[in-house]
N, C-alpha and C. Protein backbone atom coordinates (compact mmCIF):
# COMPACT_ATOMS: atom_id res chain seq x y z
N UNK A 1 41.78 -145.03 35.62
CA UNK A 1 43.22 -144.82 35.58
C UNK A 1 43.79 -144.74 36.98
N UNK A 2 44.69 -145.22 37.50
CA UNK A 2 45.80 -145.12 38.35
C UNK A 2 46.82 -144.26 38.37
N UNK A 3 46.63 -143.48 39.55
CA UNK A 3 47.67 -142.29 39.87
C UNK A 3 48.41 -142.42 40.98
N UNK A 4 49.51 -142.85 40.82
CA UNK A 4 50.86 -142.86 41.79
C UNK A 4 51.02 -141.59 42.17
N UNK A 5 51.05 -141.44 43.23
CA UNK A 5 51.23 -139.42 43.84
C UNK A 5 52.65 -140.36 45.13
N UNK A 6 53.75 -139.56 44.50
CA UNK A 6 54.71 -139.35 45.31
C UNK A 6 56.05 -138.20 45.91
N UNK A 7 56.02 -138.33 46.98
CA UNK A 7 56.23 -137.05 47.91
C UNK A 7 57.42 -137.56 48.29
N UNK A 8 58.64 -136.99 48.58
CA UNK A 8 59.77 -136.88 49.48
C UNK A 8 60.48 -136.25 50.07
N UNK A 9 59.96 -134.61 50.39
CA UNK A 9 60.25 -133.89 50.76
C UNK A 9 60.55 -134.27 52.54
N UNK A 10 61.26 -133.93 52.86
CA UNK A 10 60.87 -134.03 54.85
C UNK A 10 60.37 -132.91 55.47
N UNK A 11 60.24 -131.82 54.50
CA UNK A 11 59.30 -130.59 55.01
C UNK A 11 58.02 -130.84 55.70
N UNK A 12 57.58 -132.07 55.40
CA UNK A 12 56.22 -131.60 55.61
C UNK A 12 55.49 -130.26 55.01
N UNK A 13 54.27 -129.70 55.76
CA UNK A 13 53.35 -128.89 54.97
C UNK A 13 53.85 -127.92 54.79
N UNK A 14 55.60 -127.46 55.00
CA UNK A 14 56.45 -126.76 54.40
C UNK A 14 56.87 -126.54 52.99
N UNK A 15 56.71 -127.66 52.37
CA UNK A 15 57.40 -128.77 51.51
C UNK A 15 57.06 -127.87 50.49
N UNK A 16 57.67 -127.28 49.54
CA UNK A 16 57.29 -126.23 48.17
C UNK A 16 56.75 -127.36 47.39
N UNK A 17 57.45 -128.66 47.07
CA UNK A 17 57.22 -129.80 46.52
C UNK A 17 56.07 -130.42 46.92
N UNK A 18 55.83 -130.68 47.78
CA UNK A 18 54.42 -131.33 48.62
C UNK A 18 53.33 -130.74 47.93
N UNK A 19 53.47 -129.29 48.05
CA UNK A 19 52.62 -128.23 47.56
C UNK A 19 52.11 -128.09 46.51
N UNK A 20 52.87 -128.40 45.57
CA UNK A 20 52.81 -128.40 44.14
C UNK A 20 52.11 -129.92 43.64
N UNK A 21 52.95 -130.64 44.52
CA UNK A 21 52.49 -132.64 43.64
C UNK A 21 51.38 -132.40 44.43
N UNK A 22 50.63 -132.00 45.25
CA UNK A 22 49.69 -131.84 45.57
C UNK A 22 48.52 -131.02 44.38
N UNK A 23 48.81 -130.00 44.21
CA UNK A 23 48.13 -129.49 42.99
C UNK A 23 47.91 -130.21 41.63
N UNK A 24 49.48 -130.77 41.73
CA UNK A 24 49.14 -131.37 40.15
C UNK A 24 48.22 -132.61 40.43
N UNK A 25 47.71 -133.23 41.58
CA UNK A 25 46.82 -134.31 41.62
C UNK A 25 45.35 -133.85 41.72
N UNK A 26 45.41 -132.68 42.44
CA UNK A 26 43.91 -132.10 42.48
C UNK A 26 43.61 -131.43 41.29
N UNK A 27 44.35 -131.16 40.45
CA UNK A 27 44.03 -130.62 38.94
C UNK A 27 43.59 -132.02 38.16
N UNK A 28 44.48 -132.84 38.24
CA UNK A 28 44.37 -134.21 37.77
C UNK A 28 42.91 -134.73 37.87
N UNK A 29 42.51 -134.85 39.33
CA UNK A 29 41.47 -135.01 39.67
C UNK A 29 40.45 -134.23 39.24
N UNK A 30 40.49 -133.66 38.77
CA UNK A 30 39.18 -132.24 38.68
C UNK A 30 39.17 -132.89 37.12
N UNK A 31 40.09 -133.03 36.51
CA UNK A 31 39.63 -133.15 34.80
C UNK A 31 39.44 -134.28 34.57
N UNK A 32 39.67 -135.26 35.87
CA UNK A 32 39.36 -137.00 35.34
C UNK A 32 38.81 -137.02 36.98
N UNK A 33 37.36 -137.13 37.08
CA UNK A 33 37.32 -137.44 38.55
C UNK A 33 37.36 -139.35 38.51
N UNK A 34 37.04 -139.63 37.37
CA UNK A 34 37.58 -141.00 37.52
C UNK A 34 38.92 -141.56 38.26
N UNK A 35 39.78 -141.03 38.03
CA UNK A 35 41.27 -141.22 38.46
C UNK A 35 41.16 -141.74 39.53
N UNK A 36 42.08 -142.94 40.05
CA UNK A 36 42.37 -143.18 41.58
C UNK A 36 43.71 -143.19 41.60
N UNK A 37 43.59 -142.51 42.57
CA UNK A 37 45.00 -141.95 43.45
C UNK A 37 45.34 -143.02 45.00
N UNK A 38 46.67 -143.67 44.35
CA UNK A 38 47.51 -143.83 45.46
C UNK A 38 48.86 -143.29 45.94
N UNK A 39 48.49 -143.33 47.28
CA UNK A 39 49.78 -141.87 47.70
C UNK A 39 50.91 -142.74 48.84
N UNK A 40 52.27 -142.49 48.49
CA UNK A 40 53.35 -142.88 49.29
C UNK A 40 53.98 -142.04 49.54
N UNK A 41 54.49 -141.34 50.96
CA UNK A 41 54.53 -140.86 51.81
C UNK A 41 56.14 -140.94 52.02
N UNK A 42 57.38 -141.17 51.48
CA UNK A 42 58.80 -141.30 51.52
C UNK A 42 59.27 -140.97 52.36
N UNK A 43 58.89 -139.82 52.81
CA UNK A 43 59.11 -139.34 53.92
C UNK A 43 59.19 -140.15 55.33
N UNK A 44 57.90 -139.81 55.65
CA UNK A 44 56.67 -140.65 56.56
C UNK A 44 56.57 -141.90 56.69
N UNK A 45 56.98 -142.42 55.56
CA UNK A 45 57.35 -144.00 55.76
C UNK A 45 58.25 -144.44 54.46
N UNK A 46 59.59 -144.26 55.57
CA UNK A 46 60.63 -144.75 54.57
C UNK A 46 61.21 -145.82 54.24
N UNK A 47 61.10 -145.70 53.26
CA UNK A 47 61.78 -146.95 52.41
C UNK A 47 63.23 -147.45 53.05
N UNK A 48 63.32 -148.49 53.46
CA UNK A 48 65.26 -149.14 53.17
C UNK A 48 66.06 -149.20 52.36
N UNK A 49 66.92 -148.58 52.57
CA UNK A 49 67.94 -148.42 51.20
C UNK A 49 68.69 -149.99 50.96
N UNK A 50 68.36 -149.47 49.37
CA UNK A 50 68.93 -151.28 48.84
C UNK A 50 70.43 -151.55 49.79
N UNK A 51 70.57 -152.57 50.43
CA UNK A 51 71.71 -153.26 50.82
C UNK A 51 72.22 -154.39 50.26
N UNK A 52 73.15 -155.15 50.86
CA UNK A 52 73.10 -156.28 50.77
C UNK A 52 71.96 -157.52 51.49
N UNK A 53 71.39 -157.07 52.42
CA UNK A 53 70.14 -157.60 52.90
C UNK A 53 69.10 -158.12 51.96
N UNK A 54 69.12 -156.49 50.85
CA UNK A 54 68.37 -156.55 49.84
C UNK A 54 68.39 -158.09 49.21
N UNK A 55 69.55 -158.05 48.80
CA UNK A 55 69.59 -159.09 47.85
C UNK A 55 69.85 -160.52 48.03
N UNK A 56 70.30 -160.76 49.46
CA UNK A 56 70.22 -161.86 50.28
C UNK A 56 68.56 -162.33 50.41
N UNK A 57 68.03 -161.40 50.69
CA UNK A 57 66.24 -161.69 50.76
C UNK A 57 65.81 -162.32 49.22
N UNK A 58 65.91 -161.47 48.09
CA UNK A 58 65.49 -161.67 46.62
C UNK A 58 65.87 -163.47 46.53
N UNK A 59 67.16 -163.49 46.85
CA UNK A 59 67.88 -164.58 46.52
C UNK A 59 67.64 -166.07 47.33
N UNK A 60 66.99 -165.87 48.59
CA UNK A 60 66.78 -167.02 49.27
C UNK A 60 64.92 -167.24 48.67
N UNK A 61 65.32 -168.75 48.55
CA UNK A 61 63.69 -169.33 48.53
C UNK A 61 63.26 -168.82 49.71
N UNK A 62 61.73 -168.56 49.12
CA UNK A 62 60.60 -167.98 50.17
C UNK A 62 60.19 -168.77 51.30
N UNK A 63 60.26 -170.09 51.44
CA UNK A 63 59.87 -170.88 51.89
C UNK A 63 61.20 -170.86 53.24
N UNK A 64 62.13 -169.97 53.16
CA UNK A 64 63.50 -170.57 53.84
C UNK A 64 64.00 -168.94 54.60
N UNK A 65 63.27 -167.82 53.77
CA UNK A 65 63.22 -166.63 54.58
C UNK A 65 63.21 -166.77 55.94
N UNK A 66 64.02 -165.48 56.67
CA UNK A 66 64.02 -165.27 58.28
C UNK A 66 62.71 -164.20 57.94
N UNK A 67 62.40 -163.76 59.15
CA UNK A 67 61.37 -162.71 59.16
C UNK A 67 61.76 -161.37 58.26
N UNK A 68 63.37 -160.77 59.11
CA UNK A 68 63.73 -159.96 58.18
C UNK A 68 63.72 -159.90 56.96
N UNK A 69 64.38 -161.10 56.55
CA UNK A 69 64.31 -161.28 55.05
C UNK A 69 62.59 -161.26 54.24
N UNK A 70 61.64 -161.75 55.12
CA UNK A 70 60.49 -161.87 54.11
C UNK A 70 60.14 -160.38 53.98
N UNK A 71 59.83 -159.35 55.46
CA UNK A 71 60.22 -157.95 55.26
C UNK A 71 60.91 -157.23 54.38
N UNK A 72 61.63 -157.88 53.91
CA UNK A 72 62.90 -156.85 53.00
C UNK A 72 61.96 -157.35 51.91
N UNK A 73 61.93 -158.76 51.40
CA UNK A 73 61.25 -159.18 50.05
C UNK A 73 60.13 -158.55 49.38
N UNK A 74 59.20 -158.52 50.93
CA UNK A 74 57.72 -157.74 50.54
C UNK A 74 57.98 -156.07 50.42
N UNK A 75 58.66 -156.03 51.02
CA UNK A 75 58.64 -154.29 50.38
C UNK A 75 59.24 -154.36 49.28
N UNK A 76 60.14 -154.66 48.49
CA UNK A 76 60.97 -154.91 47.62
C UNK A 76 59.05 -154.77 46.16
N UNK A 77 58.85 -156.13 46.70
CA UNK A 77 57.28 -156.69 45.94
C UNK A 77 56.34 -155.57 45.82
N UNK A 78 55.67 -155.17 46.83
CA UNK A 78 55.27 -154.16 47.06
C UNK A 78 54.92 -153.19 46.46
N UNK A 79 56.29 -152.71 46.62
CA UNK A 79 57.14 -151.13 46.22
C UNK A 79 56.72 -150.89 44.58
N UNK A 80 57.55 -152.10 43.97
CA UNK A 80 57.78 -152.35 42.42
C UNK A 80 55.85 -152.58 42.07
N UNK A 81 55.57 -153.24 42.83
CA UNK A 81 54.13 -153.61 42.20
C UNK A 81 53.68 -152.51 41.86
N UNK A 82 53.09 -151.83 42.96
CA UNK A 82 52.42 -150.48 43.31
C UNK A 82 53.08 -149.26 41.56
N UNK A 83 54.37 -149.67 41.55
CA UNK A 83 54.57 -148.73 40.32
C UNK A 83 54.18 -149.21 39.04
N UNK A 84 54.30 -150.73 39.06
CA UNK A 84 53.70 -151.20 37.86
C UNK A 84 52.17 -150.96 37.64
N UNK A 85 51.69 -150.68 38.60
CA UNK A 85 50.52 -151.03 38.23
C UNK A 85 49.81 -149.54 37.83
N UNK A 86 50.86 -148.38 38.48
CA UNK A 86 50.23 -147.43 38.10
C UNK A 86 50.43 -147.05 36.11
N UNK A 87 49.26 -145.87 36.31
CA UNK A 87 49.47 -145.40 34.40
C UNK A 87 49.91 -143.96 34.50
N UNK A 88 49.83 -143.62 35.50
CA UNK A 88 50.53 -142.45 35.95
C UNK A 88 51.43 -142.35 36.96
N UNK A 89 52.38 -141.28 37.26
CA UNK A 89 53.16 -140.89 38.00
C UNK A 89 53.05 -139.71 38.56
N UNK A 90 53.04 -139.17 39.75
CA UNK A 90 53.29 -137.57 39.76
C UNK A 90 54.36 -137.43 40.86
N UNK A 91 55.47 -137.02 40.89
CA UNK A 91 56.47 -137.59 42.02
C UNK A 91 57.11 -135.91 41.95
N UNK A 92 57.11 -135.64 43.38
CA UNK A 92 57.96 -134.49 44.46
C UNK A 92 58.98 -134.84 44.57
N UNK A 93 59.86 -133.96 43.65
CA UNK A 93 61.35 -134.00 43.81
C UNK A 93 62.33 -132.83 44.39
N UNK A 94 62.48 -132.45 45.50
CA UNK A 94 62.79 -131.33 45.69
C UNK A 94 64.57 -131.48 45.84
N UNK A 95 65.36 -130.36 45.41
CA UNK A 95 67.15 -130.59 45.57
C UNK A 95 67.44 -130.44 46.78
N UNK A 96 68.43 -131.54 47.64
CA UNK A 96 68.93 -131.41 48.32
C UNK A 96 70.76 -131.91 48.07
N UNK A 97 70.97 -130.77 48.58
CA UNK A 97 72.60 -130.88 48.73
C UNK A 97 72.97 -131.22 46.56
N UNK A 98 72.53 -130.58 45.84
CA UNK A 98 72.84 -130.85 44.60
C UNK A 98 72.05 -132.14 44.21
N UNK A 99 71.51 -133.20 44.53
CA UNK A 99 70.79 -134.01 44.01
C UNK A 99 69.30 -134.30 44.79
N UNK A 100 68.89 -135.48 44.89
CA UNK A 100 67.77 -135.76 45.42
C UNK A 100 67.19 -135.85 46.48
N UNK A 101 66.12 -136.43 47.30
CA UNK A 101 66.29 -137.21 48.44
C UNK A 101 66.52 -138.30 48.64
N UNK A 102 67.71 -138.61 49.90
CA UNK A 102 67.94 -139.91 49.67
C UNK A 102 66.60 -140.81 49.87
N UNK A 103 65.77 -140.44 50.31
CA UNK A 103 64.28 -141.41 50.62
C UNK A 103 63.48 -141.45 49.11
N UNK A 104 64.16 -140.85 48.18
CA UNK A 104 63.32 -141.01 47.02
C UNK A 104 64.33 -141.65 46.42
N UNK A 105 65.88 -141.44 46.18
CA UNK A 105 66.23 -142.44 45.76
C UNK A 105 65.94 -144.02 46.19
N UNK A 106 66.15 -143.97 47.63
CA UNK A 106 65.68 -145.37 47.88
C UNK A 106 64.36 -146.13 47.16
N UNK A 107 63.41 -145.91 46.76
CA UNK A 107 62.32 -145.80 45.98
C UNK A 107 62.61 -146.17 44.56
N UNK A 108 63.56 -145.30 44.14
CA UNK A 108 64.27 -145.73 42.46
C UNK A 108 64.92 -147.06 42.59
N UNK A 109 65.55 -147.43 43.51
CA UNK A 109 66.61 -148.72 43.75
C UNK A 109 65.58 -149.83 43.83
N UNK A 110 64.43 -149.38 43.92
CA UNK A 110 63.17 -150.59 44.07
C UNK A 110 62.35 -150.77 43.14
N UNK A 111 62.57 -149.83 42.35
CA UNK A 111 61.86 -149.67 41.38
C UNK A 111 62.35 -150.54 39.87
N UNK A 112 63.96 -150.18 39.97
CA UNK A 112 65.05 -150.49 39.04
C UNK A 112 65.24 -152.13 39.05
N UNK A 113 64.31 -152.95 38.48
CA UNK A 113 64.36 -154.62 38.55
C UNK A 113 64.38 -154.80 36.93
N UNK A 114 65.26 -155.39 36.80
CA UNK A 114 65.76 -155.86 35.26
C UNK A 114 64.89 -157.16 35.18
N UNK A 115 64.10 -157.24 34.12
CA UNK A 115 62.93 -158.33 33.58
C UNK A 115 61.79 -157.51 33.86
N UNK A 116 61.67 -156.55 34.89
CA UNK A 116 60.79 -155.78 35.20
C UNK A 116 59.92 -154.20 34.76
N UNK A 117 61.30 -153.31 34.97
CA UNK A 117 61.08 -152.50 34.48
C UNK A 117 61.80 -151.60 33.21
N UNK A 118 63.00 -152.64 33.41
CA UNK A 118 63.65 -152.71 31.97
C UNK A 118 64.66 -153.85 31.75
N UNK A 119 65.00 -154.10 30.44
CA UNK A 119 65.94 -155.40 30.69
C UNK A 119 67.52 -154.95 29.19
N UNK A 120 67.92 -156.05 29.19
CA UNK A 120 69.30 -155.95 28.73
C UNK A 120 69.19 -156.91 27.49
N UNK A 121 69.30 -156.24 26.18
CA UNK A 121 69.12 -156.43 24.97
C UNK A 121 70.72 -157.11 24.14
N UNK A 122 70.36 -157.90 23.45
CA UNK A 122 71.98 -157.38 22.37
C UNK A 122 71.96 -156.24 21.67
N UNK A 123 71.27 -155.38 21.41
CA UNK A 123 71.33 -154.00 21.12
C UNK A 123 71.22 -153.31 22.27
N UNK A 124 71.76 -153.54 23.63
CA UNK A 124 71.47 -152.49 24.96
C UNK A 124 70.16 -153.00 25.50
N UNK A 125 70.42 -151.60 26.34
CA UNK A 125 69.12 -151.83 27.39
C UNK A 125 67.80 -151.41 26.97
N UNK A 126 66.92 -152.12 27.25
CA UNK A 126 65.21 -151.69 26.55
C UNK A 126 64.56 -151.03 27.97
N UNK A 127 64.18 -149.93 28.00
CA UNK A 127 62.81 -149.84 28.71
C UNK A 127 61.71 -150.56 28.80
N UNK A 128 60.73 -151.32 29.88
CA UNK A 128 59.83 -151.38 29.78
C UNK A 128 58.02 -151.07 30.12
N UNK A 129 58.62 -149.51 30.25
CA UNK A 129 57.40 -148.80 31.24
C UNK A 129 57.10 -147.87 30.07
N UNK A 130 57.15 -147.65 29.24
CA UNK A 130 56.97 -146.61 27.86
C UNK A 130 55.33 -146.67 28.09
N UNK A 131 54.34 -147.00 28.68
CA UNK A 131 53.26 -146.52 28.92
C UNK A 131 52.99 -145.35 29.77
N UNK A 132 54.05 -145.12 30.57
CA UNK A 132 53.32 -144.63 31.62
C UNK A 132 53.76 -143.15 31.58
N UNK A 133 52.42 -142.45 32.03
CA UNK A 133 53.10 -140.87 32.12
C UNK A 133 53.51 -140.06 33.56
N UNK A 134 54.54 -139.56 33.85
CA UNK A 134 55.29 -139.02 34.48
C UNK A 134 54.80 -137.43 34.65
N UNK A 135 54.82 -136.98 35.97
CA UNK A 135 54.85 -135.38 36.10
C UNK A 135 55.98 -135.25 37.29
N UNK A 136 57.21 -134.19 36.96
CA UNK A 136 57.77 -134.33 38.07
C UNK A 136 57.52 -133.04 38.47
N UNK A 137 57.71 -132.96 39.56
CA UNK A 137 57.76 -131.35 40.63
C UNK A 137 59.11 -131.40 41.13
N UNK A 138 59.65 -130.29 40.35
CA UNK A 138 61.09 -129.77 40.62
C UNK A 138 61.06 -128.52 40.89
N UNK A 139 61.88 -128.87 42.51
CA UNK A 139 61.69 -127.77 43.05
C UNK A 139 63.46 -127.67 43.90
N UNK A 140 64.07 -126.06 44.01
CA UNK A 140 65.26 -126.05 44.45
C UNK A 140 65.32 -124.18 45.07
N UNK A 141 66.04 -124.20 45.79
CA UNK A 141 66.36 -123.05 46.50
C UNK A 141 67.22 -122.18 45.69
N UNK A 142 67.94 -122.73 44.42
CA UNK A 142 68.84 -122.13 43.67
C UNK A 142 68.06 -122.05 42.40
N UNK A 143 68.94 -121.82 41.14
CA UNK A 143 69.10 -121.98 39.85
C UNK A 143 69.31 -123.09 39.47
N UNK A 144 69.28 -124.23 38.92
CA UNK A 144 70.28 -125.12 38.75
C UNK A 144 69.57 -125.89 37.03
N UNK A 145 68.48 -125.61 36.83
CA UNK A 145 67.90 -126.00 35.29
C UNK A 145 68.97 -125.91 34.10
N UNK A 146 69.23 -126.84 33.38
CA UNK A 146 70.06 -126.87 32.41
C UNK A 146 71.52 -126.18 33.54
N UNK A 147 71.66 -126.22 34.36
CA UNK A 147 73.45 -125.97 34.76
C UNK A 147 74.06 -127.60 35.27
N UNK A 148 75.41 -127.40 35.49
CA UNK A 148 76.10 -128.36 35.91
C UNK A 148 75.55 -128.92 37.19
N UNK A 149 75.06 -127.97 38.19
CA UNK A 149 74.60 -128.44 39.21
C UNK A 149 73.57 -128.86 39.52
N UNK A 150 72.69 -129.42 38.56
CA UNK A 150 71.18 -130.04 38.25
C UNK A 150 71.65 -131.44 37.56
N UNK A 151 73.06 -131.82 37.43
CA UNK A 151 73.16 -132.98 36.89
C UNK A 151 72.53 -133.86 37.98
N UNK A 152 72.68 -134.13 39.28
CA UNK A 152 72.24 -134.91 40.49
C UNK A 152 70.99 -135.11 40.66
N UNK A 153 70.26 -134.53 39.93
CA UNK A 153 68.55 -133.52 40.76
C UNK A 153 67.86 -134.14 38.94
N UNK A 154 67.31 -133.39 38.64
CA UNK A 154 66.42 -133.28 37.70
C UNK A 154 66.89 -133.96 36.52
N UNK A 155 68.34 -133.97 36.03
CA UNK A 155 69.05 -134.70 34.99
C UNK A 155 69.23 -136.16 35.46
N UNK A 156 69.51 -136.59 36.18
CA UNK A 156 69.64 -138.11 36.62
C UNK A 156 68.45 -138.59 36.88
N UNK A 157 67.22 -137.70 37.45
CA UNK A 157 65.63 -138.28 37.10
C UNK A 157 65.78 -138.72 35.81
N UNK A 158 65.54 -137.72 34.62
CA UNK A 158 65.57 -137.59 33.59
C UNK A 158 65.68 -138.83 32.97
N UNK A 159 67.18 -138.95 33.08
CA UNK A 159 68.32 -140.16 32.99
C UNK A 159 67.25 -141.44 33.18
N UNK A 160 67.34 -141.49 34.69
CA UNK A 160 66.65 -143.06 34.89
C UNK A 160 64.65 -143.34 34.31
N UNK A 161 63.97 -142.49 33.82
CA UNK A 161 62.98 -142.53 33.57
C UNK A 161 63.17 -142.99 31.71
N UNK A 162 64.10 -142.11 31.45
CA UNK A 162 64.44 -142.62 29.83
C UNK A 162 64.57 -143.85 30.12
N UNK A 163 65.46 -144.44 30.86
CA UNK A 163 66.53 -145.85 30.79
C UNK A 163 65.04 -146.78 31.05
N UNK A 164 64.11 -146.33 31.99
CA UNK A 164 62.97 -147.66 32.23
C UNK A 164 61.66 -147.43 30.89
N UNK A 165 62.03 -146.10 29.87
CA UNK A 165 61.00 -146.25 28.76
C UNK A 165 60.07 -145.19 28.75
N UNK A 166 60.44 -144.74 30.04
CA UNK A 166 59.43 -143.27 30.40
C UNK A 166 59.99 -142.62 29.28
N UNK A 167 58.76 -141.90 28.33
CA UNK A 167 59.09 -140.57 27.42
C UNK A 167 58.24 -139.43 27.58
N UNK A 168 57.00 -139.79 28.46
CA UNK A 168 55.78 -139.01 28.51
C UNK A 168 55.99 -138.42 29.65
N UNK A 169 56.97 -137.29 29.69
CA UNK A 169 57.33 -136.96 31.00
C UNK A 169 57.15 -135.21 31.26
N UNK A 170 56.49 -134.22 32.08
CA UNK A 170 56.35 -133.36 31.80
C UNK A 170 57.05 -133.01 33.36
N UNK A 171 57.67 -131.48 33.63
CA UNK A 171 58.71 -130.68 34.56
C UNK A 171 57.92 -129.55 35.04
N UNK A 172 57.28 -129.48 36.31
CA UNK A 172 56.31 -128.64 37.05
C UNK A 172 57.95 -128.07 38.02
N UNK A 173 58.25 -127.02 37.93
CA UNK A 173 59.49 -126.69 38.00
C UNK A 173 59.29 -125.17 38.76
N UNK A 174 60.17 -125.49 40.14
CA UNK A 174 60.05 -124.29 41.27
C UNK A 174 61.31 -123.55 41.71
N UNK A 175 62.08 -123.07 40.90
CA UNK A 175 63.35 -122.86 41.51
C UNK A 175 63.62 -121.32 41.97
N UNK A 176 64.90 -121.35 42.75
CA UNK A 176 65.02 -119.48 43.25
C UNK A 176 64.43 -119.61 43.84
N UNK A 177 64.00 -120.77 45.01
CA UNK A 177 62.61 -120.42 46.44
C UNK A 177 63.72 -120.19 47.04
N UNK A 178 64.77 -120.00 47.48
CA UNK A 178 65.53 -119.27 48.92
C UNK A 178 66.20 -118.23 48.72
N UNK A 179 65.93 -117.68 47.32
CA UNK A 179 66.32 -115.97 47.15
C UNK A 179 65.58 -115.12 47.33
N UNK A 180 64.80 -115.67 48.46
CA UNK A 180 63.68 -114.26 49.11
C UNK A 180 62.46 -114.48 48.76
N UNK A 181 61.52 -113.34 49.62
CA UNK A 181 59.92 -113.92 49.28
C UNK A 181 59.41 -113.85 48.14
N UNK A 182 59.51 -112.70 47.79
CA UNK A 182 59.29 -112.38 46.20
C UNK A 182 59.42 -113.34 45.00
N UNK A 183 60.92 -113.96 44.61
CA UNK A 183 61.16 -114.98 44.17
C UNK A 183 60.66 -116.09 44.44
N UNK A 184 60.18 -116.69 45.50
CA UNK A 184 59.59 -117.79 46.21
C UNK A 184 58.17 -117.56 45.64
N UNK A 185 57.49 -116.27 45.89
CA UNK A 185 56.11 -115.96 45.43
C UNK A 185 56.04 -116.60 44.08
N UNK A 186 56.96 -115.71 42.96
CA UNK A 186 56.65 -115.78 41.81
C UNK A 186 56.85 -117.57 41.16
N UNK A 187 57.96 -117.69 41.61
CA UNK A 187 58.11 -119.34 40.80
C UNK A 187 57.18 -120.40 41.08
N UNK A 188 56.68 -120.42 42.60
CA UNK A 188 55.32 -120.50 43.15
C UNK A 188 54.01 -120.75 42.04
N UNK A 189 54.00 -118.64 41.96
CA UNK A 189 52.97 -119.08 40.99
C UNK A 189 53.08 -119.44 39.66
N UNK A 190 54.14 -119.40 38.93
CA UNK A 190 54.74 -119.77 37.80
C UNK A 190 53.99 -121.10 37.64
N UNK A 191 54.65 -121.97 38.75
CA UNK A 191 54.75 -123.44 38.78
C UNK A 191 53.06 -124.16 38.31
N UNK A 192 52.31 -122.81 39.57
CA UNK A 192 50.85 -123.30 39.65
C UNK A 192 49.71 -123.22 38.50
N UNK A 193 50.30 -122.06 37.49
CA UNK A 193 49.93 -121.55 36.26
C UNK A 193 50.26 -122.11 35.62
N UNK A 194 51.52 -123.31 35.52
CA UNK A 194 51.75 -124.30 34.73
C UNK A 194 50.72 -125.36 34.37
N UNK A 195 50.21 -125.80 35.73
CA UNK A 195 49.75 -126.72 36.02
C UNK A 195 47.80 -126.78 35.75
N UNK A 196 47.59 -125.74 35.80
CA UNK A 196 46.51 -124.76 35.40
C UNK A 196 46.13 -124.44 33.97
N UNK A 197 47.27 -124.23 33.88
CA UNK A 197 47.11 -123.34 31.91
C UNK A 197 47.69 -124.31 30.97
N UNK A 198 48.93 -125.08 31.03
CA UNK A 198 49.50 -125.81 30.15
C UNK A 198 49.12 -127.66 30.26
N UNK A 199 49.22 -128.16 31.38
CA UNK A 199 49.19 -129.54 31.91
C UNK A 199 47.83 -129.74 31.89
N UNK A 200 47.06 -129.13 32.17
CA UNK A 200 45.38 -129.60 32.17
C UNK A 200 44.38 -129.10 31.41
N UNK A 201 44.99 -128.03 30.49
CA UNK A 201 44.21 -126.88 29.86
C UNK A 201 43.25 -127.65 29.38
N UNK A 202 43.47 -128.27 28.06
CA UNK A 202 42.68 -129.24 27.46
C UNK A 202 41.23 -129.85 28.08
N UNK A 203 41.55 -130.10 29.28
CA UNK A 203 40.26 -130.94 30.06
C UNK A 203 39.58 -129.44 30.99
């Protein structure tokens, strides 16, 4: 099996998120040492946000690409491959400013290829990733689970994982880390006892 491990925190080994998608892969690992794990780094090596470049590259024959453009294409290729090919997901989502990181959105915008990972029906849009299983690590300095202010963050994940077919999706969930140590401690270990007792129990 194939394990996508992705990080976007800019904390580094700060990262509450890092911390956690980190655990949930070494738990992963421990109950399937079969598993291979590939890891992208969002941070550390960031992605280009879709432009118009983007789609100037998609759109010119390959054969007629500038350098930039074959650059833009192959990451574009790449990016999307690397997700197709995984059967798992485990992706670090930590809130910033009410929604995501922009280096992880950039990542979704590459991900989001119609014929690809979902397409456009006369009954609507179909998913086409309904294989694959998802773990997210949600992590935030506030409250924001089921409130208005988690629409950006964890609900618009949500959102776009339904829309590509994802249903097998489970919420390793860290919030209240900047209301002090205590709070930080406990959701901490909440998160890690999740991941321990409920997500891997079985194996």
């Amino acid at each position: 099996m194939k394990l996508l491990h992705i990080d976007s925190s800019i904390l580094g080994d700060n990262s509450a998120s890092r911390q956690l998608s980190r655990n949930v892969v070494d738990a992963w690992k421990a109950a399937d040492p079969s598993v291979e794990v590939v890891y992208r780094d969002l941070a550390a090596d960031a992605i280009s946000h879709f432009s118009a470049a983007t789609l100037v590259a998609a759109g010119t024959p390959e054969a007629m690409r500038d350098a930039a453009q074959q650059h833009e294409a192959q990451l574009s290729s790449e990016t999307l491959q690397e997700f197709l090919e995984a059967d798992a997901v485990v992706i670090g989502a930590p809130m910033y400013n009410f929604t995501i990181p922009t280096q992880l959105k950039a990542w979704i915008d590459r991900i989001a290829v119609a014929g690809k990972t979902f397409r456009y029906t006369e009954a609507g849009p179909e998913g086409l990733c309904g294989d694959k299983k998802v773990i997210l690590v949600s992590t935030a300095g506030g409250l924001h689970a089921g409130q208005p202010t988690g629409a950006g963050h964890e609900d618009f994940l949500k959102v776009f994982l339904d829309f590509i077919g994802i249903t097998d999706l489970e919420i390793v969930r860290a919030h209240g880390l900047a209301y002090g140590d205590e709070p930080r401690a406990n959701a901490m270990s909440a998160a890690r006892a999740q991941i321990s007792n409920e997500l891997f129990a079985a194996a």
